[in-house]
Protein backbone atom coordinates (compact mmCIF):
# COMPACT_ATOMS: atom_id res chain seq x y z
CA UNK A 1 94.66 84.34 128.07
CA UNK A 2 97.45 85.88 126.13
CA UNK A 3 100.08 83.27 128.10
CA UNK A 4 97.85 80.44 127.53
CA UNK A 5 97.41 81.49 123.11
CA UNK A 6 101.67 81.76 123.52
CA UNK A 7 101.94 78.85 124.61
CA UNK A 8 99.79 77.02 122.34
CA UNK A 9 101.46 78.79 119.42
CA UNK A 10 104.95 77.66 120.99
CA UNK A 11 103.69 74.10 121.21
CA UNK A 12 102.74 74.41 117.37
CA UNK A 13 106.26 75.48 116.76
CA UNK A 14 107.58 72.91 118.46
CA UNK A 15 105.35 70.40 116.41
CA UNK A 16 106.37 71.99 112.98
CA UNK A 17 107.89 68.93 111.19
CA UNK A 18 110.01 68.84 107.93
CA UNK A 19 108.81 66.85 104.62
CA UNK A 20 110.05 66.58 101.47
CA UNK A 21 108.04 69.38 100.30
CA UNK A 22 109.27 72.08 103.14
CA UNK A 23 108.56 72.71 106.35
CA UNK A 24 105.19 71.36 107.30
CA UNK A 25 103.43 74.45 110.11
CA UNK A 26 100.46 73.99 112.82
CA UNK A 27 99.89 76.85 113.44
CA UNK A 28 96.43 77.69 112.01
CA UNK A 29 93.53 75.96 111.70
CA UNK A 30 94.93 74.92 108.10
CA UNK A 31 98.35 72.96 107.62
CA UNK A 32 101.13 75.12 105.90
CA UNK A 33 104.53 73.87 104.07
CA UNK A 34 107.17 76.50 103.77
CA UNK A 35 110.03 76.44 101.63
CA UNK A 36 112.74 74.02 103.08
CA UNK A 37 114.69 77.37 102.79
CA UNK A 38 113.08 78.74 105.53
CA UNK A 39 114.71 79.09 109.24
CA UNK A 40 112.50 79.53 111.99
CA UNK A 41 113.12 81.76 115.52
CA UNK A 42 110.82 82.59 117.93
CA UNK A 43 111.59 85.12 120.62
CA UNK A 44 108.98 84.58 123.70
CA UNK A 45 110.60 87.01 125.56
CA UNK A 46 109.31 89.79 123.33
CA UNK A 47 106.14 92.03 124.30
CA UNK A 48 104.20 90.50 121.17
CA UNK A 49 105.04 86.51 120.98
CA UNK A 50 105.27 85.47 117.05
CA UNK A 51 106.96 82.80 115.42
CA UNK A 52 109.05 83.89 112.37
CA UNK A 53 110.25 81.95 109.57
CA UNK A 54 113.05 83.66 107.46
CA UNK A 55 113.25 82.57 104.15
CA UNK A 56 114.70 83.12 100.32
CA UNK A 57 113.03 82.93 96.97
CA UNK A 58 114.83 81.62 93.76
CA UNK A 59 115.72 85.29 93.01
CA UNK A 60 117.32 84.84 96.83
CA UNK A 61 115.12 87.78 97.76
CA UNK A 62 114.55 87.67 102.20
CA UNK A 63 110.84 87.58 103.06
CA UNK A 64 109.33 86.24 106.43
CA UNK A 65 106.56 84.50 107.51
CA UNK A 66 105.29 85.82 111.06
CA UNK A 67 102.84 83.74 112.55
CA UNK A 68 101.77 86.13 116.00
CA UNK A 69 98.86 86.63 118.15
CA UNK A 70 95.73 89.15 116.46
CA UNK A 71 96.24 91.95 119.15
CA UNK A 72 97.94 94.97 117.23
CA UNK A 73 95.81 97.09 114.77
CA UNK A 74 98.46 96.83 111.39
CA UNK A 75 96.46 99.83 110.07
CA UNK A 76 97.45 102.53 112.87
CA UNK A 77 100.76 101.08 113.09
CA UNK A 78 102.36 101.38 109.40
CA UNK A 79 100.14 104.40 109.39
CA UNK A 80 101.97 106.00 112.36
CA UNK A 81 105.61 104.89 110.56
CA UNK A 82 104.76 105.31 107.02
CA UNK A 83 104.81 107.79 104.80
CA UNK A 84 102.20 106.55 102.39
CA UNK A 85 99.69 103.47 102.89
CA UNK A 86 97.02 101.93 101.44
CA UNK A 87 95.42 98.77 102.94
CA UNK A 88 92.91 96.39 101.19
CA UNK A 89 90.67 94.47 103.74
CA UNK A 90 88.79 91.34 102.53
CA UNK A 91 87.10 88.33 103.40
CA UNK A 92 89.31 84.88 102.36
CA UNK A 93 87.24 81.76 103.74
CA UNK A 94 87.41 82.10 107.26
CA UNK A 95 90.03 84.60 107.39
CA UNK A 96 90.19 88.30 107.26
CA UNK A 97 93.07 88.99 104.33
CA UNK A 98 94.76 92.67 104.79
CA UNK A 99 96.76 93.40 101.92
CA UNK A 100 99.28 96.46 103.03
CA UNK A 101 101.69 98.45 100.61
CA UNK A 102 103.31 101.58 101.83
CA UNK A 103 106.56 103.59 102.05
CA UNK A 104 108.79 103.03 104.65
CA UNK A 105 110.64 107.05 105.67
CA UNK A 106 113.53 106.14 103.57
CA UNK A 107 110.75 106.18 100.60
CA UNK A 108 111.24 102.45 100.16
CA UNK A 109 108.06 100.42 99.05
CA UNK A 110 106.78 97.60 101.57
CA UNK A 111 104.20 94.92 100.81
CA UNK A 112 102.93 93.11 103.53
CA UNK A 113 99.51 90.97 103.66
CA UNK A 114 98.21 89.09 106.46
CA UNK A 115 95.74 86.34 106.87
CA UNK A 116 93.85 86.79 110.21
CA UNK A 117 91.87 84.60 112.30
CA UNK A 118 90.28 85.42 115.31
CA UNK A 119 93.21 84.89 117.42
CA UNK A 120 96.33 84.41 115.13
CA UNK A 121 97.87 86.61 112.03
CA UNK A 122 100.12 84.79 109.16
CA UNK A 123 102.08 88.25 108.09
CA UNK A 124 104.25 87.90 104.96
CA UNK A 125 106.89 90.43 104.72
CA UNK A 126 109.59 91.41 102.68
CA UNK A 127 111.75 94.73 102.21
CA UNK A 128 111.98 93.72 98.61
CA UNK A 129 109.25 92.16 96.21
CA UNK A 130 108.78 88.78 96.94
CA UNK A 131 107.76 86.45 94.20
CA UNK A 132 103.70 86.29 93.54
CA UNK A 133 104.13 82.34 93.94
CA UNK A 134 105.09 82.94 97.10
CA UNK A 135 101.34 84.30 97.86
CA UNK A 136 99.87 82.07 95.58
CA UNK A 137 101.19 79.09 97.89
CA UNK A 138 99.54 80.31 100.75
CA UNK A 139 96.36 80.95 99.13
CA UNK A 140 96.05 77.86 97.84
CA UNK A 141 96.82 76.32 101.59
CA UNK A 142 94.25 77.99 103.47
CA UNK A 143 90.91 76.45 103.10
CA UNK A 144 89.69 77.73 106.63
């Protein structure tokens, strides 16, 4: 099953088209546009499959967009390599939001909030603070 959801979510990849606005994604059951800024890798040889878009902010600040399969528990795992962490769980339409912030050992602070369906995560990332429009967008994608 895991082959056959990797594959699917390569296909989507593969279908990702650009518009004027960004980068249009099919990846969940709602239509995404990225930032044009964005570059996109995928690395199927990996234990977990994902799709990750790298992008910049007008500040030029990195943050990422991981679109992956829903089979790791987030919780235990910045719990096992964090320091500090505090995790907000709610209900967004049909997904489950989980809105992360922590310390990283170096005593760094990391945000992180995911969008979860049943079978696929959106993660957003970023080492530094990304800009709140950058969440907004997203929110206002997702109808699910």
């Amino acid at each position: 099953m895991k082959t056959l959801i990797g594959l699917v979510l390569l296909l989507a990849f593969q279908a990702s088209a650009s518009s004027q606005d960004g980068i249009v994604v099919h990846i969940l059951p709602d239509k995404l546009v990225l930032s044009s800024s964005c570059v996109a890798r995928a690395d199927i040889q990996s234990k977990e499959f994902s799709i990750i878009y790298a992008c910049k902010d007008s500040k030029n600040t990195m943050y990422f967009y991981n679109f992956r399969l829903n089979n790791v528990d987030l919780a235990a795992d910045f719990k096992k390599n964090s320091t500090e962490v505090v995790i907000n769980e709610s209900q967004f339409n049909s997904y489950t939001l989980y809105e992360l912030t922590a310390k990283n050992s170096d005593n760094k602070p990391i945000k992180f909030v995911s969008y979860c369906t049943k079978e696929l995560c959106l993660d957003l990332v970023s080492d530094d603070e990304y800009e709140k429009s950058i969440q907004d967008s997203i929110t206002s994608q997702l109808r699910g």
